[in-house]
Protein backbone atom coordinates (compact mmCIF):
# COMPACT_ATOMS: atom_id res chain seq x y z
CA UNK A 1 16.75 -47.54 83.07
CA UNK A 2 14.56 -47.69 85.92
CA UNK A 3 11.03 -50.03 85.50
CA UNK A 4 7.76 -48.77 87.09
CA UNK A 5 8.32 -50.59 89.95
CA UNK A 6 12.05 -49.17 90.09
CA UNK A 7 10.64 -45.14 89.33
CA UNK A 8 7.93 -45.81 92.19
CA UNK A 9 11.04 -46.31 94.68
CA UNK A 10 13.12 -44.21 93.91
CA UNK A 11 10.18 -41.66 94.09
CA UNK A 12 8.98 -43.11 98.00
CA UNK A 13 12.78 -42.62 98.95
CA UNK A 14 13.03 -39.43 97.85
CA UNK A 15 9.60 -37.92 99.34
CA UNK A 16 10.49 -39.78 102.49
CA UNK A 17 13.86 -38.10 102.92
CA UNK A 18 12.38 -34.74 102.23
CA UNK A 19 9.54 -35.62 105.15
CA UNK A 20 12.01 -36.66 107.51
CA UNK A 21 14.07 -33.89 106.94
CA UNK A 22 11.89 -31.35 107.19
CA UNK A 23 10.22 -29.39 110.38
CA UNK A 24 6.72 -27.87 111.12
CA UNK A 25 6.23 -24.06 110.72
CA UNK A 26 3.91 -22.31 112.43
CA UNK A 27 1.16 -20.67 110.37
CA UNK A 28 -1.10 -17.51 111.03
CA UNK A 29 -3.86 -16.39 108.86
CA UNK A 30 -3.85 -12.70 108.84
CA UNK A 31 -5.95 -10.21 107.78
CA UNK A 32 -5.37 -6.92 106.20
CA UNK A 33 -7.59 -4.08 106.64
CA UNK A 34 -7.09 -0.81 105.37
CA UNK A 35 -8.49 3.07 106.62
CA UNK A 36 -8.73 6.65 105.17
CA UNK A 37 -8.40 9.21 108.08
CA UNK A 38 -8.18 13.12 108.11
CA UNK A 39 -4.22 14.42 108.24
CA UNK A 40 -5.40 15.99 111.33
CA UNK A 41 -6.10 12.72 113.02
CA UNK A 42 -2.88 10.98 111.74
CA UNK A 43 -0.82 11.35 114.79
CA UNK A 44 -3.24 9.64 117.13
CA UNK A 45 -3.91 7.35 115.01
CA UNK A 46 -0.29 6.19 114.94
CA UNK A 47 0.20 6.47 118.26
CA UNK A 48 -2.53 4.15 119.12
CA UNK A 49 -1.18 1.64 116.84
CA UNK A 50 2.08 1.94 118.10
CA UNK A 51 1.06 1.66 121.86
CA UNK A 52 -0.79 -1.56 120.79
CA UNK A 53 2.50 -2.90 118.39
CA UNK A 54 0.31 -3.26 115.49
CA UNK A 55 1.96 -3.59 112.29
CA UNK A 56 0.82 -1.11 110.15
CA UNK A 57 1.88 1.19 106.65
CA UNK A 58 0.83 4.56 105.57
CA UNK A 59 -0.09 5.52 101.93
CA UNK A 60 -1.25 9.39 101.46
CA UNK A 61 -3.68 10.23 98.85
CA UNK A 62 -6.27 12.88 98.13
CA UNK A 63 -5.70 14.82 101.61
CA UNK A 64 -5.66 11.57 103.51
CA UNK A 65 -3.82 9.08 105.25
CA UNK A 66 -4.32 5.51 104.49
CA UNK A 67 -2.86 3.46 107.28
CA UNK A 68 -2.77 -0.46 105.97
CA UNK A 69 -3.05 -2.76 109.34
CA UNK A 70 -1.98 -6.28 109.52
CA UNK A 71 -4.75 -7.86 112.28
CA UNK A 72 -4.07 -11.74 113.56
């Protein structure tokens, strides 16, 4: 059995090997917005978002598109 002192230990080693053994990932906070256009405006739509390489869905509902675009 391991005393307090023993349990504190074991518990530095531990969280020290997992810090030392780990790496830095690069975060981004993103934002999602979302739009309801006329079918008829779909295509331009999509090929202004491709032109720009956003990264977008589509949903259709109610005689609409709804495009879902992930912004940076």
């Amino acid at each position: 059995k391991l005393g307090t002192g023993g349990l504190v230990r074991a518990y530095s080693d531990a969280a020290n090997a997992v810090i030392n053994n780990s790496s830095l990932l690069l975060f981004e906070l993103k934002k999602n917005i979302s739009i309801a256009i006329d079918l008829k405006n779909l295509n331009r739509f999509e090929h202004f978002l491709k032109t720009y390489s956003f990264n977008f869905t589509k949903d259709f509902k109610d005689c609409k598109a709804i495009l879902h675009i992930k912004l940076n």
